[in-house]
C-alpha atoms as a PDB file:
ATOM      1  CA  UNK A   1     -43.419  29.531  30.279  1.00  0.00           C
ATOM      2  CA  UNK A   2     -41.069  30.568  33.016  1.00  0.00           C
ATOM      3  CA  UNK A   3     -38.821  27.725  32.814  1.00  0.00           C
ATOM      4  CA  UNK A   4     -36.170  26.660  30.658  1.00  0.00           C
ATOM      5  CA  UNK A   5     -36.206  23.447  29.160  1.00  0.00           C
ATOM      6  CA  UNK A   6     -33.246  21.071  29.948  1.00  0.00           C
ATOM      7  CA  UNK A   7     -33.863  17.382  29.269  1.00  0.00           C
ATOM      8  CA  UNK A   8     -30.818  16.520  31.598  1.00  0.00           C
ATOM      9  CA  UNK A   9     -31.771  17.978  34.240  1.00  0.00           C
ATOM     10  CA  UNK A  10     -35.459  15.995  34.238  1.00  0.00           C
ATOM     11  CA  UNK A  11     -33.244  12.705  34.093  1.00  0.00           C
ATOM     12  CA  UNK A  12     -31.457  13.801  37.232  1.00  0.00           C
ATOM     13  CA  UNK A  13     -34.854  14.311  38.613  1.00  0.00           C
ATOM     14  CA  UNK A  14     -36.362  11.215  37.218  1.00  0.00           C
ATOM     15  CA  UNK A  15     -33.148   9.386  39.012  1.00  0.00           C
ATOM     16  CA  UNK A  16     -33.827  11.408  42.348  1.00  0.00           C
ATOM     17  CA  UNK A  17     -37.574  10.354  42.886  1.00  0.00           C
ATOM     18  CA  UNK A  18     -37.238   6.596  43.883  1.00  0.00           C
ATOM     19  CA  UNK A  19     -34.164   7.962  46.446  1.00  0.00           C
ATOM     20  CA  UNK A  20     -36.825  10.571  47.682  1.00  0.00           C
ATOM     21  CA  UNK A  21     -39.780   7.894  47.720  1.00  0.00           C
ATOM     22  CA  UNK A  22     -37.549   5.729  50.249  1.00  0.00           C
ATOM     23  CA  UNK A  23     -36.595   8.396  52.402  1.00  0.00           C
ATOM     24  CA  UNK A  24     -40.245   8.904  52.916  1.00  0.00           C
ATOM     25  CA  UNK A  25     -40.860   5.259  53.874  1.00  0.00           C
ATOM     26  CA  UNK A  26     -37.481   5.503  56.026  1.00  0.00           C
ATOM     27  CA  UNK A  27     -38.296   8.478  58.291  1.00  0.00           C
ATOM     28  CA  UNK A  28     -42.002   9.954  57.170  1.00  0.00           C
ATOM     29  CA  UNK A  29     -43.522  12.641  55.577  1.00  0.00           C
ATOM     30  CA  UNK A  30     -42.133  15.384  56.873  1.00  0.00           C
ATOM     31  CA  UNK A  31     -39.108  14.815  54.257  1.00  0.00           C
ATOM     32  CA  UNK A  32     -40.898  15.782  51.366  1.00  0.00           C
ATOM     33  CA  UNK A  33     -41.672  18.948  52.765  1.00  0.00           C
ATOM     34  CA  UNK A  34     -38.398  19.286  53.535  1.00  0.00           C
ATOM     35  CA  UNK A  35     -37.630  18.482  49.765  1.00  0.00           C
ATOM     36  CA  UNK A  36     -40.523  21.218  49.082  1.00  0.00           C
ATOM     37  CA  UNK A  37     -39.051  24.040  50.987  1.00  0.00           C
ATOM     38  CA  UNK A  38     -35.803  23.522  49.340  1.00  0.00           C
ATOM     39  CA  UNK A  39     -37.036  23.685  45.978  1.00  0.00           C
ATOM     40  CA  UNK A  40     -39.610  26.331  46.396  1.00  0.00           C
ATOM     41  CA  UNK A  41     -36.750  28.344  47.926  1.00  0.00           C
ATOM     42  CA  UNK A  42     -34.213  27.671  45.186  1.00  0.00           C
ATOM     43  CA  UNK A  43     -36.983  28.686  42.830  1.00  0.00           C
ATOM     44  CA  UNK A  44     -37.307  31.623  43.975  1.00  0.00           C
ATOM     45  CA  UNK A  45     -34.261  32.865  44.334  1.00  0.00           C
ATOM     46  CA  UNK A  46     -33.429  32.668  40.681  1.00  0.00           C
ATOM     47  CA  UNK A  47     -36.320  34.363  39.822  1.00  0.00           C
ATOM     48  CA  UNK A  48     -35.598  37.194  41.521  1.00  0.00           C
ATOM     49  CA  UNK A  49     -32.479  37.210  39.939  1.00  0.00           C
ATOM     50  CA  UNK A  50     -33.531  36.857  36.369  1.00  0.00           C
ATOM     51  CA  UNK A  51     -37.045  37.984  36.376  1.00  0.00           C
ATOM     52  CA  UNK A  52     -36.128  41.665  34.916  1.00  0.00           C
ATOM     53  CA  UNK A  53     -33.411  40.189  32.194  1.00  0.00           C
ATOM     54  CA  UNK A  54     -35.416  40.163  28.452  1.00  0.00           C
ATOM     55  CA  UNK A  55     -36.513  36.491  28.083  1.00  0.00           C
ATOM     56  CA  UNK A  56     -35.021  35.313  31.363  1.00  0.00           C
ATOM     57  CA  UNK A  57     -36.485  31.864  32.671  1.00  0.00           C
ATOM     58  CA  UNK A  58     -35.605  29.911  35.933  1.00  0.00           C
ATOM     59  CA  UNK A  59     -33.656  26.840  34.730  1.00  0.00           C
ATOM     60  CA  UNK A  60     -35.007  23.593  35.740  1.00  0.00           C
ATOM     61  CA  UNK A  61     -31.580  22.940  37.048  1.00  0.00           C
ATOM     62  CA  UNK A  62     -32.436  24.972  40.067  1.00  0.00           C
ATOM     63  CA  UNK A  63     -34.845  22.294  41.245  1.00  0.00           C
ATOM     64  CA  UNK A  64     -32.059  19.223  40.862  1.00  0.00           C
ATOM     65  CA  UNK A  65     -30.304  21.801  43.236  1.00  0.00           C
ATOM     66  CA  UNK A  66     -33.194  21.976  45.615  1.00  0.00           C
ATOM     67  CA  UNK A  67     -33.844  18.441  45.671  1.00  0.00           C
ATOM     68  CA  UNK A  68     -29.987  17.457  45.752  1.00  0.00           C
ATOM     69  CA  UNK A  69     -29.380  19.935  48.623  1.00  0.00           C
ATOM     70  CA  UNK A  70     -32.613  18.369  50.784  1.00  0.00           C
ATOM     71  CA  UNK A  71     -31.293  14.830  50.290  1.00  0.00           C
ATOM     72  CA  UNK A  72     -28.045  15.655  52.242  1.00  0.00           C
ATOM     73  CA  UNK A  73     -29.850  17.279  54.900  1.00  0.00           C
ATOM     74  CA  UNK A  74     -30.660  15.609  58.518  1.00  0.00           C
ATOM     75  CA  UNK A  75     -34.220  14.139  58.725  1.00  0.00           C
ATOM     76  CA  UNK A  76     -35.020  16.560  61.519  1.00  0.00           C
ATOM     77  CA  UNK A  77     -33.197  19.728  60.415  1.00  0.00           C
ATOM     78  CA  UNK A  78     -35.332  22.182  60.745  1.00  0.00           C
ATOM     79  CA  UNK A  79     -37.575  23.937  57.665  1.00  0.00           C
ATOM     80  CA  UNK A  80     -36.251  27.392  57.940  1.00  0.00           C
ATOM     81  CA  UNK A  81     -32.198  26.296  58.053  1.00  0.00           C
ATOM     82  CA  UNK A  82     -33.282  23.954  55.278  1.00  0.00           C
ATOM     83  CA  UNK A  83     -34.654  27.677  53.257  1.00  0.00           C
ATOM     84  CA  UNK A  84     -31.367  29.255  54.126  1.00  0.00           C
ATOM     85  CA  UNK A  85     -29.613  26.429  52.986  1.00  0.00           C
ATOM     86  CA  UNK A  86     -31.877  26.671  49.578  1.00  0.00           C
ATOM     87  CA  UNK A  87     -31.356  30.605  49.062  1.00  0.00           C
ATOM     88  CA  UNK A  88     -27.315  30.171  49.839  1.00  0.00           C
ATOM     89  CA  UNK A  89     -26.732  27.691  47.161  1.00  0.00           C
ATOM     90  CA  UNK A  90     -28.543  29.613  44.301  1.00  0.00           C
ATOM     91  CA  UNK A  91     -27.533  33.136  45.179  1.00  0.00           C
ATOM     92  CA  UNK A  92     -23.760  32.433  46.313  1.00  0.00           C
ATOM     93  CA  UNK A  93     -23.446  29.193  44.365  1.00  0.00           C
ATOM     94  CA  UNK A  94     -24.552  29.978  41.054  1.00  0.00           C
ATOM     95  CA  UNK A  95     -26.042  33.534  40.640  1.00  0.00           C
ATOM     96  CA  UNK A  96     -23.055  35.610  41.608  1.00  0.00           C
ATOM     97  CA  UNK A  97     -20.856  34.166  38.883  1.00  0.00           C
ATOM     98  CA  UNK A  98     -23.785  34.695  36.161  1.00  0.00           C
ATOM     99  CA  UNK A  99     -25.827  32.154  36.579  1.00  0.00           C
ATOM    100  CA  UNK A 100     -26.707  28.672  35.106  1.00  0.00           C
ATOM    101  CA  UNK A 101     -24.214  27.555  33.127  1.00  0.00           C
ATOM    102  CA  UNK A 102     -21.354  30.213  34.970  1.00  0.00           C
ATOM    103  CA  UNK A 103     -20.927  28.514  37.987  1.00  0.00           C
ATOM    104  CA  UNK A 104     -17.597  27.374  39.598  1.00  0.00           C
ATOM    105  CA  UNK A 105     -18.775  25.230  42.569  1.00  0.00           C
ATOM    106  CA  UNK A 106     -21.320  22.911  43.106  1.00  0.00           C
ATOM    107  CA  UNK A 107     -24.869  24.791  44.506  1.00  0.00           C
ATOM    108  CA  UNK A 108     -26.077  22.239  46.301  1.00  0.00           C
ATOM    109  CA  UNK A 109     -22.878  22.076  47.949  1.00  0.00           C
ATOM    110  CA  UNK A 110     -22.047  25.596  48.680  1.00  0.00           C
ATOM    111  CA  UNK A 111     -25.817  25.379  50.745  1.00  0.00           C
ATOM    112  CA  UNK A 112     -25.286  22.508  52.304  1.00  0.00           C
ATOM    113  CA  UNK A 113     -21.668  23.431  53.276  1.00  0.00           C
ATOM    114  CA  UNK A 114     -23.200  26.928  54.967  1.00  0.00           C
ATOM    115  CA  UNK A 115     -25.626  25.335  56.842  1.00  0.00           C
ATOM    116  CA  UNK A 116     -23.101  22.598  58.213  1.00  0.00           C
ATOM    117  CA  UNK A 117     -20.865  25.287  59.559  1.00  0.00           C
ATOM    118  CA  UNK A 118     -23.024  27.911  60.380  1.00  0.00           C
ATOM    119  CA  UNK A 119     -25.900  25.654  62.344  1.00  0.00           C
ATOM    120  CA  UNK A 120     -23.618  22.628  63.311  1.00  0.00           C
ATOM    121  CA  UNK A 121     -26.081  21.103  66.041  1.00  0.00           C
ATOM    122  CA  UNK A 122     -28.927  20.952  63.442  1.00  0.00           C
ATOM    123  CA  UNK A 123     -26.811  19.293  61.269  1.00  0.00           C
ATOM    124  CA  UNK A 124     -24.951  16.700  62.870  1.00  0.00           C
ATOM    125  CA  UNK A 125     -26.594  16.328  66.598  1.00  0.00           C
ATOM    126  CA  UNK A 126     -29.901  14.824  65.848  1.00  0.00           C
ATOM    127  CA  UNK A 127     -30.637  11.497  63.610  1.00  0.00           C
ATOM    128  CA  UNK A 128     -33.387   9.224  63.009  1.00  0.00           C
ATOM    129  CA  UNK A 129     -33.533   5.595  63.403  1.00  0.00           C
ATOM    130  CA  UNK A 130     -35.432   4.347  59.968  1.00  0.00           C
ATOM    131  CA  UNK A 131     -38.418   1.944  59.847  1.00  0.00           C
ATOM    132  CA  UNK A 132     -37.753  -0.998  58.202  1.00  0.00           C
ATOM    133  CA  UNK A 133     -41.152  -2.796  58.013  1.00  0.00           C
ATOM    134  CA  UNK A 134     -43.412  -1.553  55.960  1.00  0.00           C
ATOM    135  CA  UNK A 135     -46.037   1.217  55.450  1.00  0.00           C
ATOM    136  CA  UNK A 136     -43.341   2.566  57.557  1.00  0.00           C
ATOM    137  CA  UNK A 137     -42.927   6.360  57.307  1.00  0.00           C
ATOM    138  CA  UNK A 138     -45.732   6.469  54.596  1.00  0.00           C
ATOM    139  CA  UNK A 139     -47.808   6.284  57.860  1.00  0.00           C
ATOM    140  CA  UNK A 140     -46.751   8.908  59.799  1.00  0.00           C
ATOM    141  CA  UNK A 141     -45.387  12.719  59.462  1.00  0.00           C
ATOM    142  CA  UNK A 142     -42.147  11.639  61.042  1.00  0.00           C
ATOM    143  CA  UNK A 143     -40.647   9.312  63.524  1.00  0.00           C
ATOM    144  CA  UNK A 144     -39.751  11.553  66.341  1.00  0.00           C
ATOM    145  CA  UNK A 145     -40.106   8.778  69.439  1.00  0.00           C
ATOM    146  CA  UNK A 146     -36.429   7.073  67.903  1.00  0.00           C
ATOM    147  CA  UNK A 147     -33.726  10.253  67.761  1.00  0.00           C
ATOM    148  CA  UNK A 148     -30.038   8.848  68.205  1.00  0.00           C
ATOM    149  CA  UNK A 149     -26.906  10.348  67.604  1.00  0.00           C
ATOM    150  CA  UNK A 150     -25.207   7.656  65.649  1.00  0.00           C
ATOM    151  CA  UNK A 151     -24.307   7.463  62.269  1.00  0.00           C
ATOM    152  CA  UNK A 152     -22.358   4.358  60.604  1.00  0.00           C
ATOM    153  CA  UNK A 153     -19.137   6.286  60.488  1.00  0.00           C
ATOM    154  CA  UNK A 154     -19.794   8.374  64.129  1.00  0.00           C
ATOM    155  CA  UNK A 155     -20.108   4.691  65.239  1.00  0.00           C
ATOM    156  CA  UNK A 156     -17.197   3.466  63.616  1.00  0.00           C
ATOM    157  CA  UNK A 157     -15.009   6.290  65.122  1.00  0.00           C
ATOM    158  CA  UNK A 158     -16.529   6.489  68.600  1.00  0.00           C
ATOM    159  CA  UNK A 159     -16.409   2.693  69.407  1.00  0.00           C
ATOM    160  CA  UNK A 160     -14.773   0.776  66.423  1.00  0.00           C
ATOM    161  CA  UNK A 161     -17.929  -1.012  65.362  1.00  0.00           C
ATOM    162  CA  UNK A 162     -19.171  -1.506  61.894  1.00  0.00           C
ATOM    163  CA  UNK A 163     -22.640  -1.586  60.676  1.00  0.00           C
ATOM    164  CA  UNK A 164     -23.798  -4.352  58.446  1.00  0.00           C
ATOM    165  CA  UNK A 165     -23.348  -4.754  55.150  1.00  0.00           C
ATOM    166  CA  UNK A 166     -27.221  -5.413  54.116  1.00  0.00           C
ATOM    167  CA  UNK A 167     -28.432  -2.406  56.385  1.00  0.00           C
ATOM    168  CA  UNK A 168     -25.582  -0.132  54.489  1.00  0.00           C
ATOM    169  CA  UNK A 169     -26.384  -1.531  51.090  1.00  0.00           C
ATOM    170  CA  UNK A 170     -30.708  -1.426  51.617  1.00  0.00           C
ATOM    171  CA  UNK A 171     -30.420   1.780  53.522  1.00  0.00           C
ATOM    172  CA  UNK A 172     -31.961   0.307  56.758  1.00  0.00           C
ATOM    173  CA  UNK A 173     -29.665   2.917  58.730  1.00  0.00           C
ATOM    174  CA  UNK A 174     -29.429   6.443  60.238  1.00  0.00           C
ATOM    175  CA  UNK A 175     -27.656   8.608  57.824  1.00  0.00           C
ATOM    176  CA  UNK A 176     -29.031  11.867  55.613  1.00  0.00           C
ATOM    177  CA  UNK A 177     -32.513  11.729  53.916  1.00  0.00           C
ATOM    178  CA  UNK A 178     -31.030  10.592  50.611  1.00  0.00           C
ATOM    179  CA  UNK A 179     -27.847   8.975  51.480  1.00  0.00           C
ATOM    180  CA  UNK A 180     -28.607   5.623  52.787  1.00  0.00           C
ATOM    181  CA  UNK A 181     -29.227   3.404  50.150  1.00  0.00           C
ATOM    182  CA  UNK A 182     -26.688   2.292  48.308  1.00  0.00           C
ATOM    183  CA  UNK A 183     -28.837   0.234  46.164  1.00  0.00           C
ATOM    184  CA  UNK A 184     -30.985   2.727  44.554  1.00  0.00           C
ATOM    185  CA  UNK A 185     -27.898   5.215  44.642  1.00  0.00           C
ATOM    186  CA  UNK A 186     -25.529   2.774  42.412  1.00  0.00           C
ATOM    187  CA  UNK A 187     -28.874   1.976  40.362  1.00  0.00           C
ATOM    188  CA  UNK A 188     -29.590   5.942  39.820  1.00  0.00           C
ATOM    189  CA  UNK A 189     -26.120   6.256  38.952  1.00  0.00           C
ATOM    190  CA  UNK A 190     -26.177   3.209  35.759  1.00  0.00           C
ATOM    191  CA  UNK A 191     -29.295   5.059  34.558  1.00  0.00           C
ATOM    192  CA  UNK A 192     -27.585   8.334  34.311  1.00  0.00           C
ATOM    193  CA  UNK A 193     -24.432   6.760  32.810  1.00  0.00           C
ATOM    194  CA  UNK A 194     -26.491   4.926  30.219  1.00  0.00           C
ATOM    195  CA  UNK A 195     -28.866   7.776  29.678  1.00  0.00           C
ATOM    196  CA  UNK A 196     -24.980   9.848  28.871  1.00  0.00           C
ATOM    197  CA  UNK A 197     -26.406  12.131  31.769  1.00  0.00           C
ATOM    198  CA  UNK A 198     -23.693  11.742  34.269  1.00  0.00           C
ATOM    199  CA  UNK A 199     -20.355  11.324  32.785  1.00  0.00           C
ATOM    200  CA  UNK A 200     -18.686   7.892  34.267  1.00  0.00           C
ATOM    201  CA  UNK A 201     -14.850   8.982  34.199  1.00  0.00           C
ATOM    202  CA  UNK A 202     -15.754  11.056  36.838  1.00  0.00           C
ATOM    203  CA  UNK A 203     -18.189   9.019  39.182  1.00  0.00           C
ATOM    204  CA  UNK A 204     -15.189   6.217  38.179  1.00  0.00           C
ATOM    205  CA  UNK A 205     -12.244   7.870  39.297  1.00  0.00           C
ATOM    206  CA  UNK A 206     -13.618   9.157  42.295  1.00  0.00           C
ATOM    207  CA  UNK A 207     -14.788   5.743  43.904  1.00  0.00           C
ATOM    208  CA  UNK A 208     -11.586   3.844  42.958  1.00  0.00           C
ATOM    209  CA  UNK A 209      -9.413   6.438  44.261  1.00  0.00           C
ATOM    210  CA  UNK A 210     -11.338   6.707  47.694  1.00  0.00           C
ATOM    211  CA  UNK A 211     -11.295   2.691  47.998  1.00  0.00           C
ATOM    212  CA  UNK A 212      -7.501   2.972  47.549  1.00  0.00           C
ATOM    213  CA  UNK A 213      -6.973   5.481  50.270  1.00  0.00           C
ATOM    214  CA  UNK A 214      -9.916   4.070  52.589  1.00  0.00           C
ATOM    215  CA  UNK A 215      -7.598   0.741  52.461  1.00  0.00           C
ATOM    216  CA  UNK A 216      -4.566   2.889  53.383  1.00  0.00           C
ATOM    217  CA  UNK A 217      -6.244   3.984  56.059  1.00  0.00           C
ATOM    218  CA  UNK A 218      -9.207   2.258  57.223  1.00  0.00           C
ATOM    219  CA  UNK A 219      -7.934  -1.125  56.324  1.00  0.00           C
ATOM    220  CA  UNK A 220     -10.307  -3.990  56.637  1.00  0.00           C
ATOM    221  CA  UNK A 221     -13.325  -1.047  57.480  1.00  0.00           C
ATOM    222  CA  UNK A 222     -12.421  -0.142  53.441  1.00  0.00           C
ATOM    223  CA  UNK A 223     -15.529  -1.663  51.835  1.00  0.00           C
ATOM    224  CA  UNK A 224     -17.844  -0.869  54.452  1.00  0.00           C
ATOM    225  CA  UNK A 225     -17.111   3.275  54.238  1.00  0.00           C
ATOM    226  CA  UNK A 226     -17.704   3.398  51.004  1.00  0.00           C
ATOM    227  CA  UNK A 227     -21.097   2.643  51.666  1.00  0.00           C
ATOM    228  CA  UNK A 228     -20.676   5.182  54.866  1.00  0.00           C
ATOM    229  CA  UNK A 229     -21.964   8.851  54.465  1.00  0.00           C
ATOM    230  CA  UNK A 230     -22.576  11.058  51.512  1.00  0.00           C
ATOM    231  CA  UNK A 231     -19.727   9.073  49.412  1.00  0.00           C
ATOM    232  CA  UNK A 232     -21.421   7.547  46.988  1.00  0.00           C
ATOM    233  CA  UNK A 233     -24.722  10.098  46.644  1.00  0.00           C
ATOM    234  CA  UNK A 234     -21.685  12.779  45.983  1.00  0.00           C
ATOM    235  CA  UNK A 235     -20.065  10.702  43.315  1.00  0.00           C
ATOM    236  CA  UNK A 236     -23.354   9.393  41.278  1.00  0.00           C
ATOM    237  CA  UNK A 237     -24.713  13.002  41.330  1.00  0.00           C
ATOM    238  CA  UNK A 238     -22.634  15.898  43.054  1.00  0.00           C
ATOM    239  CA  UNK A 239     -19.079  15.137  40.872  1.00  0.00           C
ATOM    240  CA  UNK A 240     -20.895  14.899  38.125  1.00  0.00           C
ATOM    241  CA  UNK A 241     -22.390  18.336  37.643  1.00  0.00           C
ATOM    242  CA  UNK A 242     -21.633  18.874  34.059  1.00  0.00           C
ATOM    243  CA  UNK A 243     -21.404  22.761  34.779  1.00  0.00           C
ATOM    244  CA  UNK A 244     -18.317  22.464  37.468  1.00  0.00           C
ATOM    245  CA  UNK A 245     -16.971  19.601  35.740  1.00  0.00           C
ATOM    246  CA  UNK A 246     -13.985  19.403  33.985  1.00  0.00           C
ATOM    247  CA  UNK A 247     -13.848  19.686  29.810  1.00  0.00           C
ATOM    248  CA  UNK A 248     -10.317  18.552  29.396  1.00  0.00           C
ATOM    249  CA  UNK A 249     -10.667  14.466  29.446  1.00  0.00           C
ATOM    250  CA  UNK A 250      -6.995  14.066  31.446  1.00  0.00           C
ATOM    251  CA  UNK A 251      -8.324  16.728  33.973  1.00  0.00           C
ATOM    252  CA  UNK A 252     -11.934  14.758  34.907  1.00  0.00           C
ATOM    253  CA  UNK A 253      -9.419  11.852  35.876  1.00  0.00           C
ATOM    254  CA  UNK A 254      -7.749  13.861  38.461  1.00  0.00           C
ATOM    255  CA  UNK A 255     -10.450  15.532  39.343  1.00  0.00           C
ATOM    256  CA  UNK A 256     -12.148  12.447  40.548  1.00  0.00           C
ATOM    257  CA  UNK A 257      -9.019  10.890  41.722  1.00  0.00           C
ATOM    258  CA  UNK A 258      -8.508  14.472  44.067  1.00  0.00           C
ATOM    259  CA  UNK A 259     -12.076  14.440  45.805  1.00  0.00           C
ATOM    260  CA  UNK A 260     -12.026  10.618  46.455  1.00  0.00           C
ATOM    261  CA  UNK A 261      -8.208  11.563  48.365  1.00  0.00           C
ATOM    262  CA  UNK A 262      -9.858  14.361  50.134  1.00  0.00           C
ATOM    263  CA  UNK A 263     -12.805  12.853  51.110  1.00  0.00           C
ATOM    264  CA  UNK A 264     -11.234   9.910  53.117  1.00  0.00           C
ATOM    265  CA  UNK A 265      -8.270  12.385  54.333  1.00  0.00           C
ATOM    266  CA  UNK A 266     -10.695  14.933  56.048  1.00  0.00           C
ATOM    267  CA  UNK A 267     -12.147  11.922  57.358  1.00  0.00           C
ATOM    268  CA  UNK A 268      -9.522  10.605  58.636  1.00  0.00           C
ATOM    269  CA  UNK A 269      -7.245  13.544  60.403  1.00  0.00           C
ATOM    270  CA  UNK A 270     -10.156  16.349  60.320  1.00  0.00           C
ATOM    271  CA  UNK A 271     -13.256  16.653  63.449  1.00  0.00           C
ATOM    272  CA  UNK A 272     -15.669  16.184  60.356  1.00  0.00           C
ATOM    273  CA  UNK A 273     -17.244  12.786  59.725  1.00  0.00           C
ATOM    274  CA  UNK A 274     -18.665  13.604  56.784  1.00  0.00           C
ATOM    275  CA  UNK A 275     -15.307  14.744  54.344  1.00  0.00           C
ATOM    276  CA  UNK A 276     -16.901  15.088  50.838  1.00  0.00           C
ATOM    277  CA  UNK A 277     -18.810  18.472  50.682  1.00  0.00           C
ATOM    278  CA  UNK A 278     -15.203  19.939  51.663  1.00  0.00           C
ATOM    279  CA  UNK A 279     -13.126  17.500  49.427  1.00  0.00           C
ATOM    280  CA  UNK A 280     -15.718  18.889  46.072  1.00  0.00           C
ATOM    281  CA  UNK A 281     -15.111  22.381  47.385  1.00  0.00           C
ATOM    282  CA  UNK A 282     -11.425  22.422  47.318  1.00  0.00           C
ATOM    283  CA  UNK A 283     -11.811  20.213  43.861  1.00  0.00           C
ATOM    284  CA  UNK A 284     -13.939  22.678  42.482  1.00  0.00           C
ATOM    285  CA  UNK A 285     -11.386  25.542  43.625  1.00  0.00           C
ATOM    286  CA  UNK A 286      -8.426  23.596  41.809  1.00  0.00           C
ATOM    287  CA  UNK A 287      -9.339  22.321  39.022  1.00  0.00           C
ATOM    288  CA  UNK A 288      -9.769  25.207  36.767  1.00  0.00           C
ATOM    289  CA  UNK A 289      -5.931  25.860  37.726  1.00  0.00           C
ATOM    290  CA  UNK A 290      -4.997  22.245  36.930  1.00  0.00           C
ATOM    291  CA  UNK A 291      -7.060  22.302  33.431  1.00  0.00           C
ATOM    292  CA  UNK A 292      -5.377  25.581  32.441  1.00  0.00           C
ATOM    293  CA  UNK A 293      -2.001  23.964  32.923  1.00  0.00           C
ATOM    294  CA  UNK A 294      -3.048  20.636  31.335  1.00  0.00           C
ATOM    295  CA  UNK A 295      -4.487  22.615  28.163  1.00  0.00           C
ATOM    296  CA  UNK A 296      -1.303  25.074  28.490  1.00  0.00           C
ATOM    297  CA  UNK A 297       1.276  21.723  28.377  1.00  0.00           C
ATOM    298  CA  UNK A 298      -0.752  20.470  25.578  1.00  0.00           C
ATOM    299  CA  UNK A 299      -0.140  23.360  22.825  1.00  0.00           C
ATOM    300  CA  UNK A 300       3.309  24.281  23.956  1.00  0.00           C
ATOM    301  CA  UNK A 301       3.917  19.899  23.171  1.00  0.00           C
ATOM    302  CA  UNK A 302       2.001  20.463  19.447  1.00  0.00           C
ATOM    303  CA  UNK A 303       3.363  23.687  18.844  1.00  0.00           C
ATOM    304  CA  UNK A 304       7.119  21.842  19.910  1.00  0.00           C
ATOM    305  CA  UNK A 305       5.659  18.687  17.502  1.00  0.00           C
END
């Protein structure tokens, strides 16, 4: 067998397929190629990594990767950015520092975050409107005759208006393939809490701390952003990546609590929409300073004791 066994990683997948499922009925078939060509990709590029190492097998965590990276992508980005995207995140996001287990950031993030700035129009010029009556997209490849350029939050900045909370919550709205429901998100994210898959301080932290500062500075607009964008997707499955994480329990707190600021601040005062991806990245960069100096604090205050 090629693969390595991780039972964690198959619940993160298990949690992933109903998201995937309604993306198909949303926007068509064409998404879980998408979904294919990210994971084929991911695949193999850690193979070629690893395939001359004694006993080396492709994790299964490169196909939570795969999957996680095509569920932030546009419904109509196109299959070769969404390969690039795929080979970025496993060679530059987890290879290069020794692979799984070694890594520092987020892969799905460091591919997605390549392919935002190196092919902007693919990724934020084109969206789908979804079908909301069903077979929906389970009857077509992909709903090409209703492109728009709005988003909830490109809406909210351009003209001030809000979308509705039942089309945020159900999903009925254009946004990234895996994004839009908040439903099946929040219900993804109780099965990986129970399941002690995802750890909750983390997914926790995060939301309260961007509610605070979407108050501060979206005021009444608070509730409805936090259904907005890749916000909640992020902090049920991207802050919880038990590799990047945080070990020391104090740090995971301000770890969350820094990515929920940084998400709603790039929002706010940055030309990106979409804040999170960055506000992980520079989390990601920090924290392992920030740990050292919590773990550092905490012996000098025994050895003092």
């Amino acid at each position: 067998m090629i693969f390595l066994k991780q039972k964690m990683m198959n619940k993160v997948l298990y949690a992933l397929l109903p998201i995937t499922l309604f993306a198909v009925f949303l926007f068509g078939w064409r998404i879980l190629t998408v979904v294919l060509i990210t994971n084929f990709f991911a695949f193999l590029t850690e193979y070629i990594f690893i395939r001359q190492k004694k006993n080396g097998k492709v994790s299964m965590a490169v196909f939570v990767t795969g999957t996680l990276l095509a569920l932030t992508l546009p419904p109509t980005i196109p299959f070769w950015i969404a390969a690039v995207g795929a080979i970025i995140a496993i060679a530059f996001g987890k290879m290069v520092f020794g692979g799984f287990g070694m890594n520092v950031f987020n892969p799905a993030i460091v591919g997605r975050t390549f392919i935002y700035i190196s092919f902007p129009n693919a990724m934020t010029i084109n969206w789908l409107e979804p079908f909301s009556k069903f077979p929906g997209g389970f009857a077509v490849w992909q709903k090409v005759e209703a492109i728009t350029s709005a988003t909830p939050i490109s809406i909210y900045n351009e003209t001030g208006d809000l979308a509705k909370f039942p089309q945020l919550f159900l999903g009925n709205i254009a946004g990234s393939i895996g994004e839009t429901s908040a439903l099946l998100i929040i219900l993804a994210g109780i099965y990986l809490v129970v399941t002690k898959t995802a750890n909750w301080k983390a997914i926790f932290s995060l939301l309260v701390s961007a509610l605070f500062f979407n108050f501060v500075f979206y005021g009444n607009a608070a509730f409805a952003f936090m259904f907005s964008g890749g916000l909640l997707f992020g902090a049920i499955f991207m802050i919880t990546d038990p590799v990047s994480l945080p070990k020391n329990k104090t740090a995971i707190w301000i770890y969350g609590f820094l990515v929920g600021f940084l998400t709603i601040f790039i929002r706010k005062f940055s030309l990106f929409t979409e804040g999170f991806m960055f506000a992980l990245l520079l989390g990601n960069t920090f924290m392992p300073i920030i740990e050292f100096a919590l773990n550092r604090s905490k012996k000098k205050g025994a050895k003092r004791g």
